[in-house]
C-alpha atoms as a PDB file:
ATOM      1  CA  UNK A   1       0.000   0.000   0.000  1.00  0.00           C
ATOM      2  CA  UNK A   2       2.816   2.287   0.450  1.00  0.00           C
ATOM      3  CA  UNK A   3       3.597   2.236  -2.960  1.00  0.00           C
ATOM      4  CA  UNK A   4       0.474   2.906  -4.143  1.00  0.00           C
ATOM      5  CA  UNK A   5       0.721   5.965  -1.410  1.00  0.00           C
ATOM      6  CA  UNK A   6       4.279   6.879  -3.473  1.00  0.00           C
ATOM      7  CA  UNK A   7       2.196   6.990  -6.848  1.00  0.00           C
ATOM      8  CA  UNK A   8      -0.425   8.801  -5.781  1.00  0.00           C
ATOM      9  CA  UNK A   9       1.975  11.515  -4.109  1.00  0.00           C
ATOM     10  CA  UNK A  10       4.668  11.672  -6.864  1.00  0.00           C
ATOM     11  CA  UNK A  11       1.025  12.317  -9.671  1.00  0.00           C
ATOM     12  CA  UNK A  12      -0.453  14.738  -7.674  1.00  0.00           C
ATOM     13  CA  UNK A  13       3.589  16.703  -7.488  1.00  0.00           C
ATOM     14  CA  UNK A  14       3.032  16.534 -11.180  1.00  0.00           C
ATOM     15  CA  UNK A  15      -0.014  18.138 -10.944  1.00  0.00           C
ATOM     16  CA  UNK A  16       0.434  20.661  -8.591  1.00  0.00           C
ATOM     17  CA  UNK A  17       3.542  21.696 -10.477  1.00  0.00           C
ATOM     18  CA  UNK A  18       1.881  21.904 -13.330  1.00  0.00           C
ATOM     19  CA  UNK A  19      -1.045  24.046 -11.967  1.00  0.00           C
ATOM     20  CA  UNK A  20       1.986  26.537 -10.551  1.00  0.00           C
ATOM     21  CA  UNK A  21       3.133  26.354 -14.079  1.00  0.00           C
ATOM     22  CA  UNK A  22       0.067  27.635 -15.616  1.00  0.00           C
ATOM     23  CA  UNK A  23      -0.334  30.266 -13.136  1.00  0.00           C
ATOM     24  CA  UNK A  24       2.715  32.087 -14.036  1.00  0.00           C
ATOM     25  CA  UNK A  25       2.577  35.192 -16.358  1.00  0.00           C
ATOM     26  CA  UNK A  26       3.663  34.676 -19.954  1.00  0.00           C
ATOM     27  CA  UNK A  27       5.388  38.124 -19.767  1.00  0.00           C
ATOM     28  CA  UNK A  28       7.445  37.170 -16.582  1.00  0.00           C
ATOM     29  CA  UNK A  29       8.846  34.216 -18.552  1.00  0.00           C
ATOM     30  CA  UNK A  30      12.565  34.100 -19.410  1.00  0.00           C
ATOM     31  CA  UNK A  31      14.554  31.148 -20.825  1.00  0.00           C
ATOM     32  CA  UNK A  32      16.188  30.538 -18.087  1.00  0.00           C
ATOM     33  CA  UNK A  33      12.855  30.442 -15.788  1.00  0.00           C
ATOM     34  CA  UNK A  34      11.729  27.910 -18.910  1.00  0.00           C
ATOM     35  CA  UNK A  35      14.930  25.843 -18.488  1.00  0.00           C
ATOM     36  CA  UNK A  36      14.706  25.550 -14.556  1.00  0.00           C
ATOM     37  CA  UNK A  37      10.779  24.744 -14.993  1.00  0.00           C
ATOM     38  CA  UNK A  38      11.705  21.712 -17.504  1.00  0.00           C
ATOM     39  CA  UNK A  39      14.321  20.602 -15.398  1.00  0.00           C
ATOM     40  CA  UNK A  40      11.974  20.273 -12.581  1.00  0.00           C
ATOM     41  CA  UNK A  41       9.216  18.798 -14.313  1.00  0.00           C
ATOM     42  CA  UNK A  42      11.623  16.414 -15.946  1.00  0.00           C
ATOM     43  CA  UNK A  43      12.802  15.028 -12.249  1.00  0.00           C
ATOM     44  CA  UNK A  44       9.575  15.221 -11.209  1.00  0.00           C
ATOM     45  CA  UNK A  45       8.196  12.874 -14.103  1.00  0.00           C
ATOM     46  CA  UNK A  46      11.595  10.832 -13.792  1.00  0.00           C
ATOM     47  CA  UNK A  47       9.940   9.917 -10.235  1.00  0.00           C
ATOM     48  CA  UNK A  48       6.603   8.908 -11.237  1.00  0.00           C
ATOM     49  CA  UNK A  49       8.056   6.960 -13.550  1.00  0.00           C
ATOM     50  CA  UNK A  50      10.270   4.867 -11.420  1.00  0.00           C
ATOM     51  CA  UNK A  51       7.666   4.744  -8.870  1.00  0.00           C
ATOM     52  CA  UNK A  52       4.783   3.554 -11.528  1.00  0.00           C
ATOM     53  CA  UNK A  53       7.457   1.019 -12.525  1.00  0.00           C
ATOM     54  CA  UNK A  54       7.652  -0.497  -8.611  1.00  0.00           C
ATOM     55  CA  UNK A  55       3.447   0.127  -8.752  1.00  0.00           C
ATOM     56  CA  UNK A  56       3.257  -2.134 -11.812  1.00  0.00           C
ATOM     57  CA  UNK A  57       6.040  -4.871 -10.346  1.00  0.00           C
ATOM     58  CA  UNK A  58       3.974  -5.204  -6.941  1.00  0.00           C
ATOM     59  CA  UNK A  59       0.396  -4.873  -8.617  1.00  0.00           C
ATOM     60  CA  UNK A  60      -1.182  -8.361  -8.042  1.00  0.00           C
ATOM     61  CA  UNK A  61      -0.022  -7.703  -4.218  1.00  0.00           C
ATOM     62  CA  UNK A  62      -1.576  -4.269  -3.873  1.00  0.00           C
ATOM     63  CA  UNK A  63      -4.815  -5.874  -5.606  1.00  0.00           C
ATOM     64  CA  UNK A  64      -5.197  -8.184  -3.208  1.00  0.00           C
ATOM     65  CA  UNK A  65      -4.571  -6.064  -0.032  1.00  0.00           C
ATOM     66  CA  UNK A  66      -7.242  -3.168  -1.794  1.00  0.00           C
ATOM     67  CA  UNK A  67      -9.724  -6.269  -2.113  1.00  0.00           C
ATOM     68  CA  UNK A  68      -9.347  -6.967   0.752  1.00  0.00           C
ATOM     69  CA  UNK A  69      -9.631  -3.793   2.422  1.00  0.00           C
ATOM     70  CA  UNK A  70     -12.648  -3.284   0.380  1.00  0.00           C
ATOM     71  CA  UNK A  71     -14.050  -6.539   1.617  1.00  0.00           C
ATOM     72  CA  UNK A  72     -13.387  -5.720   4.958  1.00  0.00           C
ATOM     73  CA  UNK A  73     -15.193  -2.428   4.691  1.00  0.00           C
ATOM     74  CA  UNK A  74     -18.059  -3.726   3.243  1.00  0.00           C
ATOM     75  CA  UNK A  75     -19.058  -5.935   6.183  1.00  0.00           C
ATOM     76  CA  UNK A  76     -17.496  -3.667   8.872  1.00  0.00           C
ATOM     77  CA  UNK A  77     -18.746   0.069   7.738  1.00  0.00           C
ATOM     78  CA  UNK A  78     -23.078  -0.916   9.170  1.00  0.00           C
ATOM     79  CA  UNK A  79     -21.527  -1.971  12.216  1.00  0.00           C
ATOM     80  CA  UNK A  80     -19.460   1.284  12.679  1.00  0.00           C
ATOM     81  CA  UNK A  81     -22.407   3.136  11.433  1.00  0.00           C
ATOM     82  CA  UNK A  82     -24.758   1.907  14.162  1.00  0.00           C
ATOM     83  CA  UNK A  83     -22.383   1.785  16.902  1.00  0.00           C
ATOM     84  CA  UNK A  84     -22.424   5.601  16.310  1.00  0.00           C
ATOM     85  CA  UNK A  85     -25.888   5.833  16.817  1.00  0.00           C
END
């Protein structure tokens, strides 16, 4: 599960970079502000790579343990519901 934890981290870096990305001026720009941004975004795809890699290598494990969690959940969530009550 901690892998699939890494994924989900190192995609949403991705994305948040990206959003900063789009929320910078054109004007304010400069090639070497366009160099350091693809330098960045090239490490920080280089890591969800690697990590996706691992994700893929461990997937029938992480299957099972989500089934399982899910299978848990399904029979445990009414009693936590009503215990509430």
């Amino acid at each position: 599960m901690a892998t699939l934890k890494k994924l989900i981290a190192a995609s949403d870096h991705v994305v948040g970079f990206q959003t900063y990305f789009e929320g910078i001026a054109v004007a304010s720009q400069t090639i070497h502000t366009l160099e350091a941004q693809e330098a960045q975004m090239k490490r920080l795809w280089s890591t969800f790579e690697s990590i996706y890699e691992v994700t893929l290598e461990n997937y029938e494990d992480i299957k099972e343990k989500l089934n399982w969690m899910l299978w848990t959940d399904v029979f445990t969530l009414p009693l936590k519901l009503t215990r509430r009550s």
